[in-house]
N, C-alpha and C. Protein backbone atom coordinates (compact mmCIF):
# COMPACT_ATOMS: atom_id res chain seq x y z
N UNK A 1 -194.49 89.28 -68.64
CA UNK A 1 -193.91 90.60 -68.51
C UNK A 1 -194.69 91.46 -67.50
N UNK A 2 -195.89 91.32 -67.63
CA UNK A 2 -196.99 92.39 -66.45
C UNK A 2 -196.48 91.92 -65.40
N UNK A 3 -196.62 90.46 -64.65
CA UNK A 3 -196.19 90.37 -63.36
C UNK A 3 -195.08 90.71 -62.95
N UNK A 4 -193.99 90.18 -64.07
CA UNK A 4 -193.02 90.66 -63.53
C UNK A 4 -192.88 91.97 -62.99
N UNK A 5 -193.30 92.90 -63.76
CA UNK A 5 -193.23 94.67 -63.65
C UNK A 5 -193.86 95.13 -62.59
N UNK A 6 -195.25 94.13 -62.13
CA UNK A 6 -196.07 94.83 -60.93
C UNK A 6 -195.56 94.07 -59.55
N UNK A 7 -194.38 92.91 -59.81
CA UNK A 7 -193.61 92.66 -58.62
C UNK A 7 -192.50 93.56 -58.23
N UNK A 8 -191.97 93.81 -59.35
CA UNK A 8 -190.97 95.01 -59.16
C UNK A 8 -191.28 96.36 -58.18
N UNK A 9 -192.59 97.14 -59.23
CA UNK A 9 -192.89 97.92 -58.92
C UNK A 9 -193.39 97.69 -57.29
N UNK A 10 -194.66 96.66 -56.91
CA UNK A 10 -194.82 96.19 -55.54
C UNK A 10 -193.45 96.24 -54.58
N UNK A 11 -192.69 95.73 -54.94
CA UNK A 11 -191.28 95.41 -53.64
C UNK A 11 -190.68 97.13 -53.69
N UNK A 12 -190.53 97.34 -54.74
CA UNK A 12 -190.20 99.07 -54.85
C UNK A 12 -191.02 100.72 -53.65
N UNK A 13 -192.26 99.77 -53.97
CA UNK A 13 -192.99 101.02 -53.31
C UNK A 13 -193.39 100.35 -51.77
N UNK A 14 -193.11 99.04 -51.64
CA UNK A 14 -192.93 98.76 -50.35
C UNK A 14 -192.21 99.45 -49.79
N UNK A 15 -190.50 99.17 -50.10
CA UNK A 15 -189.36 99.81 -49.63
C UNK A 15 -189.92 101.50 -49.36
N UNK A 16 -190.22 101.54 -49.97
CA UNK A 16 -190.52 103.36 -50.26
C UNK A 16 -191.82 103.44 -49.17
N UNK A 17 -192.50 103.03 -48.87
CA UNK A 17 -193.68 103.70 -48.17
C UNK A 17 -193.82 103.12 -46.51
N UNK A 18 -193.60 101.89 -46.43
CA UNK A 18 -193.65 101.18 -45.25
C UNK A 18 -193.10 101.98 -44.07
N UNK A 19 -193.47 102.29 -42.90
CA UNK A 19 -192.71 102.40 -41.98
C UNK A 19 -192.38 101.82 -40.98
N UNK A 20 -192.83 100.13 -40.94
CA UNK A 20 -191.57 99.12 -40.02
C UNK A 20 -191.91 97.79 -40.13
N UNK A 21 -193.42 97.84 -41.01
CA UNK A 21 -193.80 96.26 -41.27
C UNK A 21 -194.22 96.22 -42.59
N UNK A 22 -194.61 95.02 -43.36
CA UNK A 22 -195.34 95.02 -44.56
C UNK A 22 -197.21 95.90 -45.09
N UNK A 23 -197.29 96.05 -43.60
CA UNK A 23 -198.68 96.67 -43.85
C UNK A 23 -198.21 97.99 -43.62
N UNK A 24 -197.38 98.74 -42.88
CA UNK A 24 -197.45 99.54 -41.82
C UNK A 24 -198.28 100.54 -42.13
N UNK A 25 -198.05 101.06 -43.40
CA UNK A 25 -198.49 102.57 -43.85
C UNK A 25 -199.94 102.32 -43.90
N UNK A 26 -200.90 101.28 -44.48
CA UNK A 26 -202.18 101.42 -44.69
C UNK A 26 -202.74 101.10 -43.18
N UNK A 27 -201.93 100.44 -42.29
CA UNK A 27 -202.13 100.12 -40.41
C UNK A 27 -202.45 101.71 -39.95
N UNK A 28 -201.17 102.20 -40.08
CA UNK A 28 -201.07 103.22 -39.54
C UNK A 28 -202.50 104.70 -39.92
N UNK A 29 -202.95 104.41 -41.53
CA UNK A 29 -203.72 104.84 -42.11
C UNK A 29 -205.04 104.61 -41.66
N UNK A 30 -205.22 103.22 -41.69
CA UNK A 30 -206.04 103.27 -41.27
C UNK A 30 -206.84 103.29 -39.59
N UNK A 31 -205.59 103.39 -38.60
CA UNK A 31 -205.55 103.97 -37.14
C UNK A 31 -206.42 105.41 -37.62
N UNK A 32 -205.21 106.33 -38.27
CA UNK A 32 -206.15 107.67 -37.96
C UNK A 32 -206.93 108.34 -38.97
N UNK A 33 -207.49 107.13 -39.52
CA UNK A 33 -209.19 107.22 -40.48
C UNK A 33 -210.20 106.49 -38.99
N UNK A 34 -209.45 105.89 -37.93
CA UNK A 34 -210.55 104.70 -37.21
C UNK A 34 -211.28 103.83 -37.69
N UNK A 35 -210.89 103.02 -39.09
CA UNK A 35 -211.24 102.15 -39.92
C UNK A 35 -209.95 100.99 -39.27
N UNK A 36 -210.87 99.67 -40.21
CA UNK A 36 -210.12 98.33 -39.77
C UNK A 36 -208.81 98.57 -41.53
N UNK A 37 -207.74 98.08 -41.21
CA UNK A 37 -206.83 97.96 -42.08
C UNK A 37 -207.24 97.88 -43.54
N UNK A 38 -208.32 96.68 -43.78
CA UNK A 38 -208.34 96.38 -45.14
C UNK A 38 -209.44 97.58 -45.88
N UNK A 39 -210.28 98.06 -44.96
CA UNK A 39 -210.69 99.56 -45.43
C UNK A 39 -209.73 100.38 -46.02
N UNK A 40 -208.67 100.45 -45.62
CA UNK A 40 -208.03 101.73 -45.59
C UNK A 40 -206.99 101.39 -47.19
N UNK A 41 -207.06 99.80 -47.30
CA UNK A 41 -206.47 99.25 -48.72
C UNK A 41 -207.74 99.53 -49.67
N UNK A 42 -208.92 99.23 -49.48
CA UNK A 42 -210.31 99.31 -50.47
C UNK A 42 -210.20 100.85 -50.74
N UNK A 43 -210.14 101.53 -49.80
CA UNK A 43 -210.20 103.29 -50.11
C UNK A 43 -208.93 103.44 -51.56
N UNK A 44 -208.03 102.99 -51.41
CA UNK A 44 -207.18 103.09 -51.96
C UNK A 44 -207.29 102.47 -53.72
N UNK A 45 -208.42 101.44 -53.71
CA UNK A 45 -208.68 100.85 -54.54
C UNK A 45 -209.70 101.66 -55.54
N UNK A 46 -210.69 102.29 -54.53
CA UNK A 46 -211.58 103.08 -54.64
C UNK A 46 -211.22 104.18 -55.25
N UNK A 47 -209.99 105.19 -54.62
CA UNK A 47 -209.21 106.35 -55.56
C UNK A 47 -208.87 105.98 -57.25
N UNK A 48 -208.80 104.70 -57.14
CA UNK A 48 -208.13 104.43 -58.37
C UNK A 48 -208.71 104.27 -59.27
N UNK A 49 -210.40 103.49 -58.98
CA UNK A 49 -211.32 103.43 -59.66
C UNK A 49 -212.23 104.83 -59.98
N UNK A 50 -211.78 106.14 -58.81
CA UNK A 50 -212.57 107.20 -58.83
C UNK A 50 -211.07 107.79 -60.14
N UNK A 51 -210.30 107.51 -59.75
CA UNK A 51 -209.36 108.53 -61.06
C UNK A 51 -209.79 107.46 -62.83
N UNK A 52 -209.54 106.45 -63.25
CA UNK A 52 -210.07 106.16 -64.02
C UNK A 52 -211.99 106.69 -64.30
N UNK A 53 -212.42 106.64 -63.96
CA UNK A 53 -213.96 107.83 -64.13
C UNK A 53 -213.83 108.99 -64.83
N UNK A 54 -212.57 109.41 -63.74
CA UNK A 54 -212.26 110.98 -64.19
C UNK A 54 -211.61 111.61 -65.42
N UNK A 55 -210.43 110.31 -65.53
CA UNK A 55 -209.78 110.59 -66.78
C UNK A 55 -210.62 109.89 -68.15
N UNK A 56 -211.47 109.31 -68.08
CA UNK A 56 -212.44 108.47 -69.26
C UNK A 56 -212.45 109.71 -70.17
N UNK A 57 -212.04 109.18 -71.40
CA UNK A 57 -212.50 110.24 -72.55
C UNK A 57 -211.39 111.54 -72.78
N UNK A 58 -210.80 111.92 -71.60
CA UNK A 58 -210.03 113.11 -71.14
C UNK A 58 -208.28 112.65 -71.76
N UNK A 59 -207.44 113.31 -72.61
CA UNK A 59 -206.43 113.96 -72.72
C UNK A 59 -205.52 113.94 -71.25
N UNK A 60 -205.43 112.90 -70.69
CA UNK A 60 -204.12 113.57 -69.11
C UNK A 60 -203.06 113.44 -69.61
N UNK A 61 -202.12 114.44 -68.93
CA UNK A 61 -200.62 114.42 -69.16
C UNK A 61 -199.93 114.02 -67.97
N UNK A 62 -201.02 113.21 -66.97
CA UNK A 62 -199.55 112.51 -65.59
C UNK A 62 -200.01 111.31 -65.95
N UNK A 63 -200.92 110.31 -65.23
CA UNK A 63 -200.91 109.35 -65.00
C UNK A 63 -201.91 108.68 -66.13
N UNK A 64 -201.71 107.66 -66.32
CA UNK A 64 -202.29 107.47 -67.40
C UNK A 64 -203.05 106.15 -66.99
N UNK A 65 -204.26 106.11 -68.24
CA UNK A 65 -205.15 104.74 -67.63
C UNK A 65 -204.48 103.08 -67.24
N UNK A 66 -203.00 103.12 -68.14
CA UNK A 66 -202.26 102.03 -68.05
C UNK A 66 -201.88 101.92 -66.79
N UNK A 67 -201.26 103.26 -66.14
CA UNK A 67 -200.69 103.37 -65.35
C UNK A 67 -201.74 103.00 -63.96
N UNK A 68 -202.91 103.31 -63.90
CA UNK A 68 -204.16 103.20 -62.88
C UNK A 68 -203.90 101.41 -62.69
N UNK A 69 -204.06 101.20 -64.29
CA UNK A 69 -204.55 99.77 -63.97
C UNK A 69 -203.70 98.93 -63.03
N UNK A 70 -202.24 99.60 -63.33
CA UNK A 70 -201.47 98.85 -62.60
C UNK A 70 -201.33 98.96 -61.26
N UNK A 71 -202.21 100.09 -60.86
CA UNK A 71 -201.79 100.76 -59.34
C UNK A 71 -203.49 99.41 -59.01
N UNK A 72 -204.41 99.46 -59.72
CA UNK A 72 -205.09 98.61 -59.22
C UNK A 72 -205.13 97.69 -58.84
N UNK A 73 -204.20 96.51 -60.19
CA UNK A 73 -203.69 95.19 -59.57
C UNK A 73 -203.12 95.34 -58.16
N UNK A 74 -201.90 96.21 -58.30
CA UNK A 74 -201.20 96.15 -57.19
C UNK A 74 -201.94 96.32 -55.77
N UNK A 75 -202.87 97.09 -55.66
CA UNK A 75 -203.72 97.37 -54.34
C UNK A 75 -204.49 96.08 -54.49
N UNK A 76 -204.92 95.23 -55.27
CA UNK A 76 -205.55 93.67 -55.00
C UNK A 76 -204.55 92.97 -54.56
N UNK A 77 -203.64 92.73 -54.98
CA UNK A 77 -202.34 91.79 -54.37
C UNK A 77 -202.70 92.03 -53.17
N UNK A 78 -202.41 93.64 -52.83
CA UNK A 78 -201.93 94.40 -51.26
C UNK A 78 -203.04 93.62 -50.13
N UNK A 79 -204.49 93.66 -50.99
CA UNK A 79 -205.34 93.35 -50.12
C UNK A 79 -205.59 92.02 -49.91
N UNK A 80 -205.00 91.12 -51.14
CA UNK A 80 -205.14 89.67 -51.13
C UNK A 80 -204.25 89.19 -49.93
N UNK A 81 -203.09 89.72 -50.11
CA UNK A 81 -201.90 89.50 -48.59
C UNK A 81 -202.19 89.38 -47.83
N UNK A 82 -202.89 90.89 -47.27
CA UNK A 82 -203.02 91.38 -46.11
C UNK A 82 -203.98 90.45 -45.46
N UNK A 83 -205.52 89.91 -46.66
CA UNK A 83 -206.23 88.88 -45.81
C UNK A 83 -205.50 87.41 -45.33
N UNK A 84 -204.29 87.02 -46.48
CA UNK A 84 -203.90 85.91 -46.04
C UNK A 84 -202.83 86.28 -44.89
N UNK A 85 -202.81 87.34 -44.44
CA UNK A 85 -201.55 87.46 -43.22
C UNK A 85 -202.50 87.49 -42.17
N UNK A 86 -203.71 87.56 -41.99
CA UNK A 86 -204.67 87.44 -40.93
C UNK A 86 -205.02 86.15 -40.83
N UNK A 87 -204.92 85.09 -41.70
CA UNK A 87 -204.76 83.81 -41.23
C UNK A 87 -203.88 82.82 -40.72
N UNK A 88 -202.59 83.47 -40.45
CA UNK A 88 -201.55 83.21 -39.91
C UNK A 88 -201.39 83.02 -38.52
């Protein structure tokens, strides 16, 4: 059931964020940070691990620790890809 949901969700927020390739948005991100691509996926990994910190212990009413975890897997996939699309 998890994979299934974090493939969903993955192909979902592809559609939704990309602007003309499978990397584009974290490419493009990471152009105007002047970082190499897979930085700009680790930063992203990094937010997620800095919002779980934040919410530890804490009452939130948006996103929730379930919800992190899954944004985490999903940014490992993102970055697992992205290294195997550089061996191509």
């Amino acid at each position: 059931m998890a994979l299934e949901e974090l493939t969903a969700t993955l192909a979902s927020k592809n559609q939704d964020y990309r602007i003309d390739g499978e990397f584009s948005n974290f490419e493009f991100a990471a152009e105007a940070a002047g970082i190499e691509t897979y930085r700009a996926i680790l930063s992203q990994l990094a937010i997620k691990l800095g919002r779980l910190k934040g919410i530890e212990g804490k009452d939130v009413n948006n996103e929730t620790a379930l919800d992190t975890y899954k944004d985490l897997a999903g940014y490992a996939i993102i970055l697992y890809a992205h290294a195997l699309s550089l061996q191509d």
